[in-house]
PDB file of N, CA and C in Angstrom:
ATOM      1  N   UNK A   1       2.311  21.521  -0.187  1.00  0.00           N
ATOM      2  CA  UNK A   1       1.672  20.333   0.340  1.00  0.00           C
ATOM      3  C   UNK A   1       0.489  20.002  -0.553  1.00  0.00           C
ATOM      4  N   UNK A   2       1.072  19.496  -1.743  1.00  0.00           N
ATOM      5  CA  UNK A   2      -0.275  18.926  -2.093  1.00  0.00           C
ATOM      6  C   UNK A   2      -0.674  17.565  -2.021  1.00  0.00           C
ATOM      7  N   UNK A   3      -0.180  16.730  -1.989  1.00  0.00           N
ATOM      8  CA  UNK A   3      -0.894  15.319  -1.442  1.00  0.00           C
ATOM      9  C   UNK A   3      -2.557  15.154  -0.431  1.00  0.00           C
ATOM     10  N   UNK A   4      -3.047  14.745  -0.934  1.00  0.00           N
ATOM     11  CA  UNK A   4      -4.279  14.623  -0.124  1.00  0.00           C
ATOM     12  C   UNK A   4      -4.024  13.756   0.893  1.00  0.00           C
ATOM     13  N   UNK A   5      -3.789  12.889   1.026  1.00  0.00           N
ATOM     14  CA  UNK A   5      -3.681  12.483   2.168  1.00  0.00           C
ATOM     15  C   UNK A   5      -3.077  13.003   3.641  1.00  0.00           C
ATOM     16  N   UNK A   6      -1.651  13.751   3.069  1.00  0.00           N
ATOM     17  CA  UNK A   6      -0.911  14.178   4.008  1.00  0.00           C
ATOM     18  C   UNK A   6      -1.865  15.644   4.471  1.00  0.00           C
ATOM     19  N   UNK A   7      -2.350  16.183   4.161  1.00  0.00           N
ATOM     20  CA  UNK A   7      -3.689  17.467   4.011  1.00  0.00           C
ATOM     21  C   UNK A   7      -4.314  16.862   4.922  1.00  0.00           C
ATOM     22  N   UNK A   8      -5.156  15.445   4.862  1.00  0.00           N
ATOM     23  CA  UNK A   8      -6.117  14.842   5.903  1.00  0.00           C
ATOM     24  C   UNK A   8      -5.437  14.351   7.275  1.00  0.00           C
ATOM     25  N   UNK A   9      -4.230  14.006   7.330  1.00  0.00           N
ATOM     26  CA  UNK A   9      -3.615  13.681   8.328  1.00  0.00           C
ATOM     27  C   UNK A   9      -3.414  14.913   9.141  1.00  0.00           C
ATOM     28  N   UNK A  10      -2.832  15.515   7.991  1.00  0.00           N
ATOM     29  CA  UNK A  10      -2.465  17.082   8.878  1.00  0.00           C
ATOM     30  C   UNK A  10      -3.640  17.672   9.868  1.00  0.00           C
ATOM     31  N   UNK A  11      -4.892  17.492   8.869  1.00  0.00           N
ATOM     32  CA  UNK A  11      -5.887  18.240   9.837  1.00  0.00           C
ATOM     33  C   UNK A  11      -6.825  17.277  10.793  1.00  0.00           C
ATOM     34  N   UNK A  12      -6.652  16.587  10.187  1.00  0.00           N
ATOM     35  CA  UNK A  12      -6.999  14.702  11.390  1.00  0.00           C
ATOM     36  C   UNK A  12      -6.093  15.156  12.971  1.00  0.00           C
ATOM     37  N   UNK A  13      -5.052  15.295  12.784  1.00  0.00           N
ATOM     38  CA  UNK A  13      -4.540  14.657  14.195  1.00  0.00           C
ATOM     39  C   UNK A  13      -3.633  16.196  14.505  1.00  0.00           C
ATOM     40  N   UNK A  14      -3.655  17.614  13.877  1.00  0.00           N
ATOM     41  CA  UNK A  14      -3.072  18.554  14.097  1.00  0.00           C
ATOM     42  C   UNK A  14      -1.560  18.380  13.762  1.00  0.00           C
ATOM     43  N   UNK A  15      -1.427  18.155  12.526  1.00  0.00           N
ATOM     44  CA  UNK A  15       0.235  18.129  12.854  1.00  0.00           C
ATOM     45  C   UNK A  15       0.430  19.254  11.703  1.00  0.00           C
ATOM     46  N   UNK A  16       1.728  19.744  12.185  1.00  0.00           N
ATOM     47  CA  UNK A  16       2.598  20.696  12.079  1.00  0.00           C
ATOM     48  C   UNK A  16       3.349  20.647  10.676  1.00  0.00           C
ATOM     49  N   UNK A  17       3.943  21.333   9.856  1.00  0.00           N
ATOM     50  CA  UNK A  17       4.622  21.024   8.601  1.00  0.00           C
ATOM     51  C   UNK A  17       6.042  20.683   8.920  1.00  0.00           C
ATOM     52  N   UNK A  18       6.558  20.564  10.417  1.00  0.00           N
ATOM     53  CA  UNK A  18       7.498  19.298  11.062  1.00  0.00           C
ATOM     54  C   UNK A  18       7.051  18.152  11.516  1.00  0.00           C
ATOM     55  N   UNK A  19       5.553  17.758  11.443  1.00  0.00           N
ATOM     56  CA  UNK A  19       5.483  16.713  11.649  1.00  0.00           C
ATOM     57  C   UNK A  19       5.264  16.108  10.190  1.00  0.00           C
ATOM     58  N   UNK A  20       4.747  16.676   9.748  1.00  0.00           N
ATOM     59  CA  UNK A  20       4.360  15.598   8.011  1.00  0.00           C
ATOM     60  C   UNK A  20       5.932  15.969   7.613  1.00  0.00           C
ATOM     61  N   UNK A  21       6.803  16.396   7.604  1.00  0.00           N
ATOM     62  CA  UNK A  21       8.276  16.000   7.289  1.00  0.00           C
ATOM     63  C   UNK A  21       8.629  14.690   7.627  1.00  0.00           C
ATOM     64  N   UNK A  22       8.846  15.143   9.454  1.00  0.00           N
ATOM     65  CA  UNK A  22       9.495  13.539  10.027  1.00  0.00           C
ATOM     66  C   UNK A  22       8.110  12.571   9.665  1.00  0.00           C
ATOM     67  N   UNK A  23       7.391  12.500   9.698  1.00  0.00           N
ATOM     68  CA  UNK A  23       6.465  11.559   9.245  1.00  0.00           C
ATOM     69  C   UNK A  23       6.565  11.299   7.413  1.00  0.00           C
ATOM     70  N   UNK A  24       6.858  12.195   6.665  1.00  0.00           N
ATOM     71  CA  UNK A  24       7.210  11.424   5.786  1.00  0.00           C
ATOM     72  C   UNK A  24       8.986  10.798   5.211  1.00  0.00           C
ATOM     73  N   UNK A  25       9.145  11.001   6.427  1.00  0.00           N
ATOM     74  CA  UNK A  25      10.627  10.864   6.367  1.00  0.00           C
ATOM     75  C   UNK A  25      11.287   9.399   6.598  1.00  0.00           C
ATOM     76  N   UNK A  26      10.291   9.117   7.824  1.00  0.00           N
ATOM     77  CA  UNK A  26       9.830   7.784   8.424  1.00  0.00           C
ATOM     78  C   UNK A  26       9.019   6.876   7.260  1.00  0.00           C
ATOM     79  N   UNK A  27       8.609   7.033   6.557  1.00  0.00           N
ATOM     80  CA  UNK A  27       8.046   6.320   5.519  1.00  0.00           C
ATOM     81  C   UNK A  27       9.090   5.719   4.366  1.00  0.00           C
ATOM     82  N   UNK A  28       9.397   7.227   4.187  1.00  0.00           N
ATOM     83  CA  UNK A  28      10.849   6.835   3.264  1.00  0.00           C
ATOM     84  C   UNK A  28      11.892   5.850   3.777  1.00  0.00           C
ATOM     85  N   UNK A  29      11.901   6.090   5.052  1.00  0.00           N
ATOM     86  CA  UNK A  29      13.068   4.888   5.815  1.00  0.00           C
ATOM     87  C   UNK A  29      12.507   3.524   5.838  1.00  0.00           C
ATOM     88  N   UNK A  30      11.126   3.556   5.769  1.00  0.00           N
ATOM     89  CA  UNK A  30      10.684   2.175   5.762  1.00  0.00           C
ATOM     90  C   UNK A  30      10.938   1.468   4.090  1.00  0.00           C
ATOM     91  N   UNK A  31      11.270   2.127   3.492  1.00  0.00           N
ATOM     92  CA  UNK A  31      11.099   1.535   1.758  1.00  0.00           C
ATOM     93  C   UNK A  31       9.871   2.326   1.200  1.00  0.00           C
ATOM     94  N   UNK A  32       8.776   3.313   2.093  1.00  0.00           N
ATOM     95  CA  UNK A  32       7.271   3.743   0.968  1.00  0.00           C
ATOM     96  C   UNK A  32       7.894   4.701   0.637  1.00  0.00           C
ATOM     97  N   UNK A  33       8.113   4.752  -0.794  1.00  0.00           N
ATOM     98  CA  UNK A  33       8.538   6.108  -1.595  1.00  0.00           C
ATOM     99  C   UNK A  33       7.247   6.892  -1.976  1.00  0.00           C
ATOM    100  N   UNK A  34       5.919   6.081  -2.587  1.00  0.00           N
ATOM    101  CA  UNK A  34       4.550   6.412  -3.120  1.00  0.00           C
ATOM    102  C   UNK A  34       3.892   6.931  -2.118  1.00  0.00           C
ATOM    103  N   UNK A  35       3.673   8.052  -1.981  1.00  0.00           N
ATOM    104  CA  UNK A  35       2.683   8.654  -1.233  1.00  0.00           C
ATOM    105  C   UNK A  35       1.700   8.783  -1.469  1.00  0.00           C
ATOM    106  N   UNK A  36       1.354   8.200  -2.342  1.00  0.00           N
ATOM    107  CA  UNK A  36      -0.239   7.895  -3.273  1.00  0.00           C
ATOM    108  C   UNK A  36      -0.479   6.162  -2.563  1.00  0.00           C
ATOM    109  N   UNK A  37      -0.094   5.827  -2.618  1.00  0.00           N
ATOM    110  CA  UNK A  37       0.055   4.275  -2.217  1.00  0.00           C
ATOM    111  C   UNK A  37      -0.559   4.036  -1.063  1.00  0.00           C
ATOM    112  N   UNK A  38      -1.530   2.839  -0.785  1.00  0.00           N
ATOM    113  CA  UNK A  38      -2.469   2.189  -0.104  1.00  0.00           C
ATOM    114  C   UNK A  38      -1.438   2.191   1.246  1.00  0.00           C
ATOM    115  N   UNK A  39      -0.301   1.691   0.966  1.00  0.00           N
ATOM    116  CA  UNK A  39       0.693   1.086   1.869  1.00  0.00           C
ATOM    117  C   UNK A  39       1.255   2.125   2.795  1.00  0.00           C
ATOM    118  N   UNK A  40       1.409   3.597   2.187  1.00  0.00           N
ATOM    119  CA  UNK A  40       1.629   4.949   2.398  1.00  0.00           C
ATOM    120  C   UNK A  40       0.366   5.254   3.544  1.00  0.00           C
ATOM    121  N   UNK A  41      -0.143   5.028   2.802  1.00  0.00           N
ATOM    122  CA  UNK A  41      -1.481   5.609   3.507  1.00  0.00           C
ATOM    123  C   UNK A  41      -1.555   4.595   5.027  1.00  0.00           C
ATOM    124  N   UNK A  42      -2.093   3.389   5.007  1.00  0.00           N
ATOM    125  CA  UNK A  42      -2.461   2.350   6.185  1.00  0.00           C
ATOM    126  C   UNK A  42      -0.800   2.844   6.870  1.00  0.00           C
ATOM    127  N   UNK A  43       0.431   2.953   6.711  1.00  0.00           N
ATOM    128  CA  UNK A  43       0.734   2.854   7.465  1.00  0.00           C
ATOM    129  C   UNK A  43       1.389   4.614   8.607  1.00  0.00           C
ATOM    130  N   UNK A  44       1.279   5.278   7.823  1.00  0.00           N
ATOM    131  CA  UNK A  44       0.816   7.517   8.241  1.00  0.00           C
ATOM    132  C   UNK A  44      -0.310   6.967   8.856  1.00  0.00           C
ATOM    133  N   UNK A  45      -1.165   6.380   8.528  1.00  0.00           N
ATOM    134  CA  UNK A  45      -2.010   6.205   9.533  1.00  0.00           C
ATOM    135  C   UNK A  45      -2.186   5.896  11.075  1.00  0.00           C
ATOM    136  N   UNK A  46      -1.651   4.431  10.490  1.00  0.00           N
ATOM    137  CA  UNK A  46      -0.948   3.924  12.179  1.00  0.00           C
ATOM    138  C   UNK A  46      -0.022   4.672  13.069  1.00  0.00           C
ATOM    139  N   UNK A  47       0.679   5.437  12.611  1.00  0.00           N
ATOM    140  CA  UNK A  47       1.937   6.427  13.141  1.00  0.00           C
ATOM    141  C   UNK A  47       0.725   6.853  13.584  1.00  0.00           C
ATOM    142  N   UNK A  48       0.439   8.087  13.271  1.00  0.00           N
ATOM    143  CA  UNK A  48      -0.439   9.169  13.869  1.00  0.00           C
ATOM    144  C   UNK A  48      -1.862   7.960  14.982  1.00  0.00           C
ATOM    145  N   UNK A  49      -2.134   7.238  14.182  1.00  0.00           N
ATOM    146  CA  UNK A  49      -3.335   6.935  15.140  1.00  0.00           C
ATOM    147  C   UNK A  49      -2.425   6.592  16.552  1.00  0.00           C
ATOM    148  N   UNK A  50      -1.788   5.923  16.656  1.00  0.00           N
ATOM    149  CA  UNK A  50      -1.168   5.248  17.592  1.00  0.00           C
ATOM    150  C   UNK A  50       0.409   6.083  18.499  1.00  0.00           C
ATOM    151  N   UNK A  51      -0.075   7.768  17.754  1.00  0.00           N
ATOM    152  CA  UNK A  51       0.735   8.739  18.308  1.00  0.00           C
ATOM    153  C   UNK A  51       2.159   8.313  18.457  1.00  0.00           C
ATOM    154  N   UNK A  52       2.855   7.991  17.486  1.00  0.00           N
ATOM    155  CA  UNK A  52       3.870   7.281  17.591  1.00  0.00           C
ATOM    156  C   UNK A  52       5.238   8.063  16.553  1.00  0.00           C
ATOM    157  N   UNK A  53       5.103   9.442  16.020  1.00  0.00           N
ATOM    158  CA  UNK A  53       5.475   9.913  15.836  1.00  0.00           C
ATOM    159  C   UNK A  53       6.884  10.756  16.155  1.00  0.00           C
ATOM    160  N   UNK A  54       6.857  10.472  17.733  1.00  0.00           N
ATOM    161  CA  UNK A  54       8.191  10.844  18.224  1.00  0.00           C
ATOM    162  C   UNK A  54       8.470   9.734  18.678  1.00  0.00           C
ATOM    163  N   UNK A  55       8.092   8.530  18.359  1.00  0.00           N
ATOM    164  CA  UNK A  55       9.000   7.228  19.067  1.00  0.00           C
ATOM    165  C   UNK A  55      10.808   7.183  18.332  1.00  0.00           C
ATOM    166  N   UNK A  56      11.453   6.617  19.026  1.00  0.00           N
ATOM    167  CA  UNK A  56      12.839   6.735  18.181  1.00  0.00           C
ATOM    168  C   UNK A  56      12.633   5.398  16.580  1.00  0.00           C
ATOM    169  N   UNK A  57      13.066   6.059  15.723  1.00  0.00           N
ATOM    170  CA  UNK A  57      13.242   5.359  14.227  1.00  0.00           C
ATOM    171  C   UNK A  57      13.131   3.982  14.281  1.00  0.00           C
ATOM    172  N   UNK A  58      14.533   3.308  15.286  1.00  0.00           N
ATOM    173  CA  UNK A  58      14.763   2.057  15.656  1.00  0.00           C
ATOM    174  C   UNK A  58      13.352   1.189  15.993  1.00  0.00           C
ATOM    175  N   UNK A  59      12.965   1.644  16.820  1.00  0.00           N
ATOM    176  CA  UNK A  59      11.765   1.390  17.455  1.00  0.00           C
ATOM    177  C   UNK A  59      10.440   1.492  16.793  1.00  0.00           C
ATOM    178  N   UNK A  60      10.345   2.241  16.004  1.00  0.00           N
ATOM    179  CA  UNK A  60       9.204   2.545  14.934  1.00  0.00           C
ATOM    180  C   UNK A  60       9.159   1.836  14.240  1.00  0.00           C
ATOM    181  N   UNK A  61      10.284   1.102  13.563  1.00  0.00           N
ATOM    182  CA  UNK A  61      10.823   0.646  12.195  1.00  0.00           C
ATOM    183  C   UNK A  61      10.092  -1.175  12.834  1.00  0.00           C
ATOM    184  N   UNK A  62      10.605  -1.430  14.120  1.00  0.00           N
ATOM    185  CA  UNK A  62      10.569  -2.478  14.226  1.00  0.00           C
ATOM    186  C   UNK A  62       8.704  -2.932  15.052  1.00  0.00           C
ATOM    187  N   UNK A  63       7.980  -1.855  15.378  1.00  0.00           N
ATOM    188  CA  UNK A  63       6.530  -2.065  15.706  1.00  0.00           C
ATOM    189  C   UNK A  63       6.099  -2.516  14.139  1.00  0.00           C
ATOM    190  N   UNK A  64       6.354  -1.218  13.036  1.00  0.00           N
ATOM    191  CA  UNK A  64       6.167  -1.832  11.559  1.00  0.00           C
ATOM    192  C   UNK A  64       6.161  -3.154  11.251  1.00  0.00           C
ATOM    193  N   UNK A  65       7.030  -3.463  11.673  1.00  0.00           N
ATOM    194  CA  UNK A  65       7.512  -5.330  11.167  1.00  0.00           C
ATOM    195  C   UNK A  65       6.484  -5.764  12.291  1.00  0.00           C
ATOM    196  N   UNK A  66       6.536  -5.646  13.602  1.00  0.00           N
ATOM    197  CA  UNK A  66       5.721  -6.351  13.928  1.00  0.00           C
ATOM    198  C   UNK A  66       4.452  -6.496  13.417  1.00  0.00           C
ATOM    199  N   UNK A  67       3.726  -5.212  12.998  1.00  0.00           N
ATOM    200  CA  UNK A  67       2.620  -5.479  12.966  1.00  0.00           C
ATOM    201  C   UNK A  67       2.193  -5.711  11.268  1.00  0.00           C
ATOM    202  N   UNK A  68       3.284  -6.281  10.655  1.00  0.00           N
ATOM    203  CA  UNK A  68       3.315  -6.486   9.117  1.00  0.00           C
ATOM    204  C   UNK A  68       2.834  -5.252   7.985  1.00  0.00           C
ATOM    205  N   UNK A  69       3.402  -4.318   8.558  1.00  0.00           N
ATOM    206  CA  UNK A  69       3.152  -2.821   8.177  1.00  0.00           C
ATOM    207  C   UNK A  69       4.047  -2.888   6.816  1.00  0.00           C
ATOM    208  N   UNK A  70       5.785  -2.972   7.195  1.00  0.00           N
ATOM    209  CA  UNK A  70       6.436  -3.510   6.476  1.00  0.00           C
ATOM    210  C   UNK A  70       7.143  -4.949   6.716  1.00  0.00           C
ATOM    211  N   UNK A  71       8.338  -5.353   5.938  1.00  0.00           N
ATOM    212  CA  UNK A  71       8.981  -6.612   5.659  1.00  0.00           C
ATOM    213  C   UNK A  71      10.325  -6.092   6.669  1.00  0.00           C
TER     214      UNK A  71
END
């Protein structure tokens, strides 16, 4: 785990080295490949701030769009 960000999330909100998986797994499904990336970042953010981590994919994918996270 070296990414800094995923390090700050991890110890931000307690997650597990199964949650920064499915959380970066969920990113990848959205189109963010860059985990360095602004876009990476604002939106690991919103997941975790908004505890939304075990919501189902479908449903995740489409709060994203709502909230112009992604396209």
């Amino acid at each position: 785990m070296e990414n800094k960000i995923l390090i700050d999330l991890s110890v931000k909100y307690g997650l597990s080295s199964a949650d920064l998986s499915k959380l970066v797994s969920i990113l990848y499904q959205a189109g963010v490949h860059d985990a360095e990336s602004r876009q990476f970042h604002q939106i690991a953010n919103f997941i975790c701030e908004s505890k939304m981590l075990d919501v189902a994919p479908e449903e995740l994918m489409e709060e994203l769009r709502r909230k112009g996270l992604i396209k």
